[in-house]
C-alpha atoms as a PDB file:
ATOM      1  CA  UNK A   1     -50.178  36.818 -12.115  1.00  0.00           C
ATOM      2  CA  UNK A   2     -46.480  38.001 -12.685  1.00  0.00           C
ATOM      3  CA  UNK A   3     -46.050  40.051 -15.507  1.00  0.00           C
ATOM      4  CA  UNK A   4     -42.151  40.341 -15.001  1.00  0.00           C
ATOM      5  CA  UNK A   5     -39.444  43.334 -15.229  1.00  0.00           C
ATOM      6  CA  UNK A   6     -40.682  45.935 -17.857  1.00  0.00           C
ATOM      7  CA  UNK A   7     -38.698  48.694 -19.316  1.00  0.00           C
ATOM      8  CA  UNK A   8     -40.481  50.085 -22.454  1.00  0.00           C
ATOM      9  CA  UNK A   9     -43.094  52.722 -21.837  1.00  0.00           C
ATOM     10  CA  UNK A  10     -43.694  53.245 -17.942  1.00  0.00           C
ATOM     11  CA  UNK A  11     -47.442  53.419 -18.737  1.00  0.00           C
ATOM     12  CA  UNK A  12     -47.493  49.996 -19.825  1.00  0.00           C
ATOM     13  CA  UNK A  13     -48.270  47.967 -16.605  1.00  0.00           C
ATOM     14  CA  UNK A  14     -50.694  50.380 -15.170  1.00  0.00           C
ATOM     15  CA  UNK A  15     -52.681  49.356 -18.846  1.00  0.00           C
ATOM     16  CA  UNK A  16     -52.249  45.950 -17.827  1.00  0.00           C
ATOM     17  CA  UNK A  17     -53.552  46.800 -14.492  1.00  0.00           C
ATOM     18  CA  UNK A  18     -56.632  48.518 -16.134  1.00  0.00           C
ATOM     19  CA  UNK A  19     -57.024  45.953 -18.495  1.00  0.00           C
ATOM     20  CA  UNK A  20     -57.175  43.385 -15.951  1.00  0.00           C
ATOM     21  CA  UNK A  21     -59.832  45.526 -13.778  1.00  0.00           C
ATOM     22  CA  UNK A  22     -62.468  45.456 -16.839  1.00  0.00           C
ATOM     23  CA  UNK A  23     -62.290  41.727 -16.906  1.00  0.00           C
ATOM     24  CA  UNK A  24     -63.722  42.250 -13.374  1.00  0.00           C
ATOM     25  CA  UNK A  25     -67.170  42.878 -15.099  1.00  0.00           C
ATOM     26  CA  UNK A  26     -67.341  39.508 -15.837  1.00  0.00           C
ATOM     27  CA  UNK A  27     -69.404  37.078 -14.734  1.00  0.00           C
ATOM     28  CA  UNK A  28     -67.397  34.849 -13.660  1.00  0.00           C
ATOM     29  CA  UNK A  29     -65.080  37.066 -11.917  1.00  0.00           C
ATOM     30  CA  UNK A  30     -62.136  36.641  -9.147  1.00  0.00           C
ATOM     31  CA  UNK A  31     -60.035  38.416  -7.600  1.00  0.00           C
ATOM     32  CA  UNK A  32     -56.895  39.075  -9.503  1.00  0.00           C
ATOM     33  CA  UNK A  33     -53.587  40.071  -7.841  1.00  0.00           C
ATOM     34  CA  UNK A  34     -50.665  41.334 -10.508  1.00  0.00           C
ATOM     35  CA  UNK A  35     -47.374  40.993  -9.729  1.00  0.00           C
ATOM     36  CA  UNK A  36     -44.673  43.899 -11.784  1.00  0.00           C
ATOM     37  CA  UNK A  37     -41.237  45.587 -11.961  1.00  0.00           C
ATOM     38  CA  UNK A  38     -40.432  48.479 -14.078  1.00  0.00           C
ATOM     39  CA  UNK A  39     -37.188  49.734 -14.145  1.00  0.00           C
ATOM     40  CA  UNK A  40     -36.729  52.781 -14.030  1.00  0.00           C
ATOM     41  CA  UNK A  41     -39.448  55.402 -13.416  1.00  0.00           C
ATOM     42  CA  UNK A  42     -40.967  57.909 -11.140  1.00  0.00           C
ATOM     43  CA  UNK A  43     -44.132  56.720 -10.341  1.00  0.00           C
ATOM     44  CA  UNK A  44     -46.229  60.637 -10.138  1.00  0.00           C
ATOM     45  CA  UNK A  45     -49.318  61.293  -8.513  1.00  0.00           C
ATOM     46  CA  UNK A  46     -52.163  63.478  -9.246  1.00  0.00           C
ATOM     47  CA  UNK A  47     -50.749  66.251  -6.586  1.00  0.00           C
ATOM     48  CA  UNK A  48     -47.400  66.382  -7.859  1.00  0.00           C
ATOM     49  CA  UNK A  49     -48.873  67.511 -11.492  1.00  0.00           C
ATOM     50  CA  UNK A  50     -48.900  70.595  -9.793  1.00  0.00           C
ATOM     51  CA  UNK A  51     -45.102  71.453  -9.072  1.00  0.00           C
ATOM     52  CA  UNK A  52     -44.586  74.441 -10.441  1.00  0.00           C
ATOM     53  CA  UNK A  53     -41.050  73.357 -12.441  1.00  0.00           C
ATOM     54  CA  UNK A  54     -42.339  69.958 -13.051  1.00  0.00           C
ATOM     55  CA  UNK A  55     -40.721  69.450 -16.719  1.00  0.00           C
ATOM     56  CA  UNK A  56     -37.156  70.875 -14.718  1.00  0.00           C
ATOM     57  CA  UNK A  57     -37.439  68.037 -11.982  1.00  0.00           C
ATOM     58  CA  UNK A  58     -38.140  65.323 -14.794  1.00  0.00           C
ATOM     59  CA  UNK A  59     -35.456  66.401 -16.458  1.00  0.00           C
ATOM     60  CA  UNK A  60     -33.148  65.750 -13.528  1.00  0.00           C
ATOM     61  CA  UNK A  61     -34.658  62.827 -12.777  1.00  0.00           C
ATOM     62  CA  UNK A  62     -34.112  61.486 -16.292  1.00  0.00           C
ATOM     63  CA  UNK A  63     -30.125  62.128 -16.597  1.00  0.00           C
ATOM     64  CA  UNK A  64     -30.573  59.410 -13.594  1.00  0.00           C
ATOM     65  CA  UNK A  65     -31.759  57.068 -16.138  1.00  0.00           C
ATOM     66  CA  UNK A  66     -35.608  57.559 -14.765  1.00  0.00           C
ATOM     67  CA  UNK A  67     -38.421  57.909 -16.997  1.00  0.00           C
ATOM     68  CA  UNK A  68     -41.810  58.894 -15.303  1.00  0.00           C
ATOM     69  CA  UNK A  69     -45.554  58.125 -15.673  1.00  0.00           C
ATOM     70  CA  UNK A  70     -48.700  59.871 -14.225  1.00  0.00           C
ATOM     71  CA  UNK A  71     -51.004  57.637 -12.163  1.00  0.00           C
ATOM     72  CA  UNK A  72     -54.849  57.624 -11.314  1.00  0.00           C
ATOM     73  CA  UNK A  73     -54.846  56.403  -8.067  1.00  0.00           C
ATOM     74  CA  UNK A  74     -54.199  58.585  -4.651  1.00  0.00           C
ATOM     75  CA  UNK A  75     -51.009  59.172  -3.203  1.00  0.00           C
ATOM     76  CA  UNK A  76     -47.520  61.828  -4.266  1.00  0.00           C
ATOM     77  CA  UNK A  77     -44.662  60.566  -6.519  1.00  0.00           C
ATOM     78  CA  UNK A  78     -42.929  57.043  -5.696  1.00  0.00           C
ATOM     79  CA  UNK A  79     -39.372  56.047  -7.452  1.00  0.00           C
ATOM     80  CA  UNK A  80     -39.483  52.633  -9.023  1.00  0.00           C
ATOM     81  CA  UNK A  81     -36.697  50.628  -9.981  1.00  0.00           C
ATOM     82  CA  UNK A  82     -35.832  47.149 -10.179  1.00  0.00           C
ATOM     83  CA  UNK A  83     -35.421  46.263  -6.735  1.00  0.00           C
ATOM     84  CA  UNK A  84     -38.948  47.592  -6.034  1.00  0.00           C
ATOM     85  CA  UNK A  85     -41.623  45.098  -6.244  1.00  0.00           C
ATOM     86  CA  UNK A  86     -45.273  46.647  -7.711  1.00  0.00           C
ATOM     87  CA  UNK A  87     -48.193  44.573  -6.091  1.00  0.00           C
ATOM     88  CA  UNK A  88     -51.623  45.233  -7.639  1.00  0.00           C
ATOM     89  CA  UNK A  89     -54.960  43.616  -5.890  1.00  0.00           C
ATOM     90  CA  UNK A  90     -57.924  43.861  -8.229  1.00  0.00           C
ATOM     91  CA  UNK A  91     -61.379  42.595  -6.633  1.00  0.00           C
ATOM     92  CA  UNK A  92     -64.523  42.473  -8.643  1.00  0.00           C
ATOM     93  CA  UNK A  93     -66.183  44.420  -5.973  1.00  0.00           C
ATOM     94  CA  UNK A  94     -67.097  47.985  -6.170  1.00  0.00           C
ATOM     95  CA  UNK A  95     -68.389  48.661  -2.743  1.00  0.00           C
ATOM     96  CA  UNK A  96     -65.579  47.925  -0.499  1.00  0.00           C
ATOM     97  CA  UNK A  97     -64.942  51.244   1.515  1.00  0.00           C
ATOM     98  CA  UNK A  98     -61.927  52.913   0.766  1.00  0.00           C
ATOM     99  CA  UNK A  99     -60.679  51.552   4.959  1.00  0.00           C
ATOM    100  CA  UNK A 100     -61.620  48.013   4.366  1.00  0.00           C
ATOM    101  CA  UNK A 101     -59.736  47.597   0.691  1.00  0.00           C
ATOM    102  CA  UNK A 102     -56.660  49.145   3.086  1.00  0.00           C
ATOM    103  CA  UNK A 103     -56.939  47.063   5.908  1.00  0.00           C
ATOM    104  CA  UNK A 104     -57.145  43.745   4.164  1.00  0.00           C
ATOM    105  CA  UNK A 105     -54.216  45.027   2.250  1.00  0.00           C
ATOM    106  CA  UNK A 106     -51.901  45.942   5.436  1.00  0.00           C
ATOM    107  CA  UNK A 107     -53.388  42.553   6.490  1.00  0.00           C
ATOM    108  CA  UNK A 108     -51.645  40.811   3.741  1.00  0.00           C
ATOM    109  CA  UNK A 109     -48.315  42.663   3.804  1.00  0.00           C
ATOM    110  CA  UNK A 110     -47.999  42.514   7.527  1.00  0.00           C
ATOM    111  CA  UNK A 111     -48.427  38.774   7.670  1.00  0.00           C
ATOM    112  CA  UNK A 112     -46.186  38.547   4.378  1.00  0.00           C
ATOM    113  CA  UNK A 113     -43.253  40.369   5.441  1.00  0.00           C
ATOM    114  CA  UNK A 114     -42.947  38.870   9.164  1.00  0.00           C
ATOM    115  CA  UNK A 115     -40.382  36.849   8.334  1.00  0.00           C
ATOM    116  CA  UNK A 116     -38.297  39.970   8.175  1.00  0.00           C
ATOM    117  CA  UNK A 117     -39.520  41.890  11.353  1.00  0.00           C
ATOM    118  CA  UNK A 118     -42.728  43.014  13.116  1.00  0.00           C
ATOM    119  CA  UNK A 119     -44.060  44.944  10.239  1.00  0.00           C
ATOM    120  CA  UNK A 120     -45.695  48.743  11.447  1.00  0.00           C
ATOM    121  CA  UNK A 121     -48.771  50.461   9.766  1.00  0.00           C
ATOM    122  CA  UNK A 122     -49.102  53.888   9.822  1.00  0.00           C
ATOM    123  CA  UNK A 123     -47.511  57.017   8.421  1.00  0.00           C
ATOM    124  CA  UNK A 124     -43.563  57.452   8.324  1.00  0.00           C
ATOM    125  CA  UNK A 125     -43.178  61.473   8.797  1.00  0.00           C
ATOM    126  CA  UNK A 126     -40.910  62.648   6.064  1.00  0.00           C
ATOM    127  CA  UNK A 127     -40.817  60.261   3.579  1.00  0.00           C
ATOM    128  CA  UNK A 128     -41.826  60.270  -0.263  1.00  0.00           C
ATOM    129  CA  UNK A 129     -45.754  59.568  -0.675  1.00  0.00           C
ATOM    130  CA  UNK A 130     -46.278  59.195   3.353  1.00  0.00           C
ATOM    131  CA  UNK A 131     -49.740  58.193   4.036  1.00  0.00           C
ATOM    132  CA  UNK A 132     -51.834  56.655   7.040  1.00  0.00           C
ATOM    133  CA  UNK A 133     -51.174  53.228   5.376  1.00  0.00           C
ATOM    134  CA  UNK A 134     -47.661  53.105   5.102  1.00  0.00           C
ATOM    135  CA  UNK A 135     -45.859  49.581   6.234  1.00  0.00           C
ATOM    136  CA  UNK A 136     -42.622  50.366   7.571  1.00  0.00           C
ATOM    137  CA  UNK A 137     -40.236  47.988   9.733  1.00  0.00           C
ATOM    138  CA  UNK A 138     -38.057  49.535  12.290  1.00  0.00           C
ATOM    139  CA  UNK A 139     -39.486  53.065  11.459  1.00  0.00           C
ATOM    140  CA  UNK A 140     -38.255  52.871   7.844  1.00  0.00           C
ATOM    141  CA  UNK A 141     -40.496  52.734   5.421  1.00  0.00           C
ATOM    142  CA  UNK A 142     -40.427  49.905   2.990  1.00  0.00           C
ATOM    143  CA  UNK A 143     -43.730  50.927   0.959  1.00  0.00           C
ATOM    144  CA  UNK A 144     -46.771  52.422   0.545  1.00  0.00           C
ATOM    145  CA  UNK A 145     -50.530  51.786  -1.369  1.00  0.00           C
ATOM    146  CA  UNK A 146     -53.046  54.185  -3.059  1.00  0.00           C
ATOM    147  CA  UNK A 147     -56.084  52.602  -4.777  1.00  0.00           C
ATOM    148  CA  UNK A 148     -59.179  53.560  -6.980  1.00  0.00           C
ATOM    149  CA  UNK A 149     -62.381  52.281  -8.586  1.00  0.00           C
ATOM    150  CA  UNK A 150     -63.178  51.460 -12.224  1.00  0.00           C
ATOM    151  CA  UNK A 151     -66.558  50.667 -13.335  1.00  0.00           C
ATOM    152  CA  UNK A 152     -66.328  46.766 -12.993  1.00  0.00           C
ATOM    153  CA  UNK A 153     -64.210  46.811  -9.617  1.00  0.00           C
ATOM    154  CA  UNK A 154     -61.487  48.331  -7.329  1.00  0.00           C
ATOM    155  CA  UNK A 155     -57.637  48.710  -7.251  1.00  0.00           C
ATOM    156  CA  UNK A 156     -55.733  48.317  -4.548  1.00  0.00           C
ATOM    157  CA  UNK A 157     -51.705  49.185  -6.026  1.00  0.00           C
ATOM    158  CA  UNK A 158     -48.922  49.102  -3.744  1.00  0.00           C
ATOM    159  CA  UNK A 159     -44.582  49.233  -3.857  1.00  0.00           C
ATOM    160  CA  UNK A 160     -42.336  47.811  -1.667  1.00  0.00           C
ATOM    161  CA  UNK A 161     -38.588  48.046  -1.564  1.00  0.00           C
ATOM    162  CA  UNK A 162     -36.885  44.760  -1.522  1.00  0.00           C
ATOM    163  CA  UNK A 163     -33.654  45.376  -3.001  1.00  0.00           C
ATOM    164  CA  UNK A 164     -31.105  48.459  -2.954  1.00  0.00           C
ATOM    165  CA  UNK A 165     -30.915  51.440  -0.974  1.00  0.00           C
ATOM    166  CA  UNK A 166     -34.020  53.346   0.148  1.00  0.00           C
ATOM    167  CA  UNK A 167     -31.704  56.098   1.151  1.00  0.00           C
ATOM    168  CA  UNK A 168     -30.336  56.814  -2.169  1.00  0.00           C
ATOM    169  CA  UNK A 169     -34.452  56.695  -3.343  1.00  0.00           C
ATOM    170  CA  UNK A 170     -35.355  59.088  -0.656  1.00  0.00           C
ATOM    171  CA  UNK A 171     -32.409  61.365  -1.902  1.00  0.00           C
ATOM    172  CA  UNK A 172     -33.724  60.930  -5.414  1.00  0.00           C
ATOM    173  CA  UNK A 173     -37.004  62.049  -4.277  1.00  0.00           C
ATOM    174  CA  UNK A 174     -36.317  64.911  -1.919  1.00  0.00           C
ATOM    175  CA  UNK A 175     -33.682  66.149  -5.554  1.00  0.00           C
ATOM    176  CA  UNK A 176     -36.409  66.052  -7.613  1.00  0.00           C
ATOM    177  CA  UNK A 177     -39.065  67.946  -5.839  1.00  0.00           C
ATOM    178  CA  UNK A 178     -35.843  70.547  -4.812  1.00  0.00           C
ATOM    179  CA  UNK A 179     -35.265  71.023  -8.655  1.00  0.00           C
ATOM    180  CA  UNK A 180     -39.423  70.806  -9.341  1.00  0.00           C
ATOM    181  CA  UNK A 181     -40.130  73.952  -6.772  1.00  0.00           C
ATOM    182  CA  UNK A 182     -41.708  72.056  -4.287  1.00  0.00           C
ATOM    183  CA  UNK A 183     -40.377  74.778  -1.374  1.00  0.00           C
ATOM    184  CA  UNK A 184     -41.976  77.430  -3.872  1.00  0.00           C
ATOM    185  CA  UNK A 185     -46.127  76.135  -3.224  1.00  0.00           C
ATOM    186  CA  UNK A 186     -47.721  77.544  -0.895  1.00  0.00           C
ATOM    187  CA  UNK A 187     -51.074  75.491  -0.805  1.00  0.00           C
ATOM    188  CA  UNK A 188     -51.650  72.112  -2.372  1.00  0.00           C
ATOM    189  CA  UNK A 189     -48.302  70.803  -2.084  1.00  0.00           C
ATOM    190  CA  UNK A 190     -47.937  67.139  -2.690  1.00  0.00           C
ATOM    191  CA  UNK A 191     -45.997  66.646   0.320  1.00  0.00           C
ATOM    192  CA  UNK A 192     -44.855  68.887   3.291  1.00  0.00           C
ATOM    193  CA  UNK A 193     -40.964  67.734   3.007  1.00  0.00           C
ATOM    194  CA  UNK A 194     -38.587  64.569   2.676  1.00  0.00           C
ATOM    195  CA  UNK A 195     -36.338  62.866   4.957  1.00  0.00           C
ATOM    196  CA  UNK A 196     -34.038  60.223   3.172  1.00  0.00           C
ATOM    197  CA  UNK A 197     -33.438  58.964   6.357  1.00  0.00           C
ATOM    198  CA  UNK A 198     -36.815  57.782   6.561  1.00  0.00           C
ATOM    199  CA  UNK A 199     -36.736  55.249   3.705  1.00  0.00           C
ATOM    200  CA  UNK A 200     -35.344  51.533   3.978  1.00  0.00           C
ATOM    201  CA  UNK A 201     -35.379  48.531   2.014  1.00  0.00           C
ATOM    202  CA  UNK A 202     -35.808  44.809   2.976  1.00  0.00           C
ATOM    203  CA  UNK A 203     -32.156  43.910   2.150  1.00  0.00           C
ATOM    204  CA  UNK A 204     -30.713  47.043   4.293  1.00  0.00           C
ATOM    205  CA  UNK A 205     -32.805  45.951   7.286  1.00  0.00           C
ATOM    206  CA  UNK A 206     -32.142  42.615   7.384  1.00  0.00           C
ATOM    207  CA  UNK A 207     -28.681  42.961   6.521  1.00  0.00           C
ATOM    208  CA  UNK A 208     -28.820  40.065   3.917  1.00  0.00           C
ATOM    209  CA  UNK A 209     -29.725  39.967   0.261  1.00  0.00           C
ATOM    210  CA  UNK A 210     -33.250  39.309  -0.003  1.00  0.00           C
ATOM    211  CA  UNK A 211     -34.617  38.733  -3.499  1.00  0.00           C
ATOM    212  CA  UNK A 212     -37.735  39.735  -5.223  1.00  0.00           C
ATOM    213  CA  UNK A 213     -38.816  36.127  -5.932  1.00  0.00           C
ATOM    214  CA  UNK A 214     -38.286  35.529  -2.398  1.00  0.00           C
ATOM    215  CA  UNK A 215     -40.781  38.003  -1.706  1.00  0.00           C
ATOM    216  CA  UNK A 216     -42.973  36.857  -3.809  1.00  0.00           C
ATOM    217  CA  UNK A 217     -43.341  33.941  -2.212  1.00  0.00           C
ATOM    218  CA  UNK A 218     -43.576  35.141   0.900  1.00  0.00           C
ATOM    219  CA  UNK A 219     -46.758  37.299  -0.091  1.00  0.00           C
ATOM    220  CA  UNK A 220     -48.062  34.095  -1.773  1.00  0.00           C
ATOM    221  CA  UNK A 221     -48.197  32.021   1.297  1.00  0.00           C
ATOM    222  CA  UNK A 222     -49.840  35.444   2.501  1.00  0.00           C
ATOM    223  CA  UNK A 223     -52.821  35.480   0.847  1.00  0.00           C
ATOM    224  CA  UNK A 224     -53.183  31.901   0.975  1.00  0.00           C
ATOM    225  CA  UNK A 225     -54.047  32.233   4.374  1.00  0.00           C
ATOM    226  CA  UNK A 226     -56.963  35.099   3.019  1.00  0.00           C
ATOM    227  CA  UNK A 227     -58.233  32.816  -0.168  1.00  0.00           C
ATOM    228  CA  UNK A 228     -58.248  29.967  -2.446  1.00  0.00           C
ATOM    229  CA  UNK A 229     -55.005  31.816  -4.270  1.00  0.00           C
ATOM    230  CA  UNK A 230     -53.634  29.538  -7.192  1.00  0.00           C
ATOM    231  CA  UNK A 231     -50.654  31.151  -9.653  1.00  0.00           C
ATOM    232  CA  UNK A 232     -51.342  31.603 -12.793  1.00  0.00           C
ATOM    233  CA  UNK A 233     -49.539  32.494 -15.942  1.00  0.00           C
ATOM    234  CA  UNK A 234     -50.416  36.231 -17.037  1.00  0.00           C
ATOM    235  CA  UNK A 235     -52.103  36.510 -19.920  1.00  0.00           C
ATOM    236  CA  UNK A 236     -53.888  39.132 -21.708  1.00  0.00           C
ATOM    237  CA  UNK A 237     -55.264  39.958 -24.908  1.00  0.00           C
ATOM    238  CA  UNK A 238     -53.547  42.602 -27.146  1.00  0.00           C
ATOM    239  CA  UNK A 239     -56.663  44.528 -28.123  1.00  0.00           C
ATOM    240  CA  UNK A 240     -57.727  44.546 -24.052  1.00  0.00           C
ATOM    241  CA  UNK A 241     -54.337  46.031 -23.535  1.00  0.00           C
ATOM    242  CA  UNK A 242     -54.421  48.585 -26.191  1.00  0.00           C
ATOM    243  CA  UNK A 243     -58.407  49.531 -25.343  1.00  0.00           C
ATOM    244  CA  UNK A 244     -56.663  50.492 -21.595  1.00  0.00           C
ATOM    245  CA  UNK A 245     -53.921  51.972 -22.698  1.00  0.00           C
ATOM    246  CA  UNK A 246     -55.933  54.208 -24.686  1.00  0.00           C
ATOM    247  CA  UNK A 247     -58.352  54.557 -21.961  1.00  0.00           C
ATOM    248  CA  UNK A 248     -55.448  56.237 -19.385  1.00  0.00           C
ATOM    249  CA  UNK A 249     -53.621  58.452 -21.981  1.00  0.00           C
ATOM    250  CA  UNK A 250     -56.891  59.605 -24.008  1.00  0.00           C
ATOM    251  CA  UNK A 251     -59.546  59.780 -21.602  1.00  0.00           C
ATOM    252  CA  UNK A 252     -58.128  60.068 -18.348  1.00  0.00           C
ATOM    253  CA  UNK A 253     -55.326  62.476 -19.328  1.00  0.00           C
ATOM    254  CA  UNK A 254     -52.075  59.958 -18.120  1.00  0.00           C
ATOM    255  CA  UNK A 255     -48.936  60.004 -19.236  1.00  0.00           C
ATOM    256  CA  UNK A 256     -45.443  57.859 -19.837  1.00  0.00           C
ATOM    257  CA  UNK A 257     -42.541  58.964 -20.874  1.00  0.00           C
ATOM    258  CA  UNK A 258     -38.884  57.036 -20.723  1.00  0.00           C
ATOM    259  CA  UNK A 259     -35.695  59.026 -19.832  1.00  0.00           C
ATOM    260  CA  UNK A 260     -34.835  59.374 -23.481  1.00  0.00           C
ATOM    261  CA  UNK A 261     -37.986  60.971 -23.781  1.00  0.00           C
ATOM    262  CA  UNK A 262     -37.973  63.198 -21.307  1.00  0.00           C
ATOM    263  CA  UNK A 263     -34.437  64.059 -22.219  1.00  0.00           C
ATOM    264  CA  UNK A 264     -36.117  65.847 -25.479  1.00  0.00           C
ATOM    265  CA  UNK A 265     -39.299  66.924 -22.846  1.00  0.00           C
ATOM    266  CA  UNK A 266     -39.015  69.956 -25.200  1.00  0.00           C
ATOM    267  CA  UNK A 267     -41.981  68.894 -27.274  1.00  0.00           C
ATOM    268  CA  UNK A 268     -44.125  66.977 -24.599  1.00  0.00           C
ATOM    269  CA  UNK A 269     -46.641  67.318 -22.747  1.00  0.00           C
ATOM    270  CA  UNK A 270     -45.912  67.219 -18.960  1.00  0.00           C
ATOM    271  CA  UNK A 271     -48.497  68.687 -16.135  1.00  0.00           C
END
């Protein structure tokens, strides 16, 4: 499913996402993988809730033209824009291990992005949200995935950079946590440091301009190779979507807030 570019609240597809995961509770069940682009957002973990100028690193982020929105799932903050592609892999399964959910992941993204150069898995020292799965090619990091479990199944959520300059995201990123007092923490930083050298994109390392649908497709034919895949239109029921929504921002705490908003972050609540 490919819910397209979104640019109203940032919140919005990760209530699609959570809608989607209670329809795992189903009976008749499959796995679901959601395709999504929001322009423009940070894209915060639980860790970086902590930065002790938070509201003062939105705010810089936001005369950038990026809102922001608090996940659930693991991981530090990732910049999303339109040239970032958002893959979501919902299975109606909650008792996948944590290493097995990754690996068939890394699975699909290393055999989707061949085309564009021996893909590596592992952690890329210095960049924004580095973790052991990270898929880089040529040492720069194109992406990253957290994941969590919901009552009915598991989510597996993961960015990659197609399009645009992943130096100018990891300068973004290593600005904001300068102007949110990440040098300031002493223990329970979200990450040690950042390196925008460490960041790529597809269309920078191939020297050509690759596309998001292009992408697409190539993760398509991916997971072909895994399951029965078949596209789908996306689809989903208002009062589904609005249940989630209210799910994230009443009972789990999350947030979303577009620049404009944070602009006036005067009279919201942030961390």
């Amino acid at each position: 499913m490919d819910s397209g570019i979104h640019t109203a609240s940032p919140i919005d597809p990760l209530a699609f996402d959570e809608a989607l995961a209670n329809s795992l509770g189903r009976p008749d069940a499959q796995p679901i993988i959601h395709l999504w682009v929001y322009d423009r957002a940070l894209y915060l973990g639980r860790r970086d809730a902590r930065l002790p100028h938070l509201s003062r690193g939105l705010k810089f982020a936001a005369e950038r033209g990026f809102g922001c929105v608090l996940r659930s799932s693991g991981g530090a903050c990732v910049p999303l824009d339109a040239g970032v592609l958002n893959v979501a892999i919902l299975l109606p399964d909650t008792r996948i291990s944590i290493d097995d959910f990754f690996r068939l992941a890394a699975a699909i993204i290393s055999t989707g992005l061949q085309a564009y150069g021996p893909v590596e898995i592992g952690e890329v020292a210095g960049s924004y949200c580095a973790g052991d799965y990270d898929f880089a090619i040529g040492g720069k990091k194109l992406g990253g995935m957290a994941q969590r479990r919901t009552r009915h199944g598991s989510i597996l959520q993961l960015c990659i950079n197609v399009e645009g300059s992943g130096l100018e995201r990891g300068k973004l990123m290593d600005n904001f946590y300068r102007e949110a007092g990440l040098a300031e923490m002493i223990q329970n930083k979200p990450i040690p440091r950042i390196d925008p050298g460490t960041i790529g994109s597809i269309s920078e390392l191939t020297g050509r301009a690759v596309t998001l649908p292009e992408v697409k497709e190539q993760l398509f034919v991916a997971c072909r190779k895994f399951w029965a895949v078949e596209k789908v239109p996306f689809s989903l029921p208002v009062a589904d979507f609005s249940e989630a929504r209210a799910h994230l921002t009443e009972r789990l705490g999350l947030y979303g807030y577009s620049s404009e908003e944070l602009k006036r972050a005067d009279s919201l609540s942030i961390g």
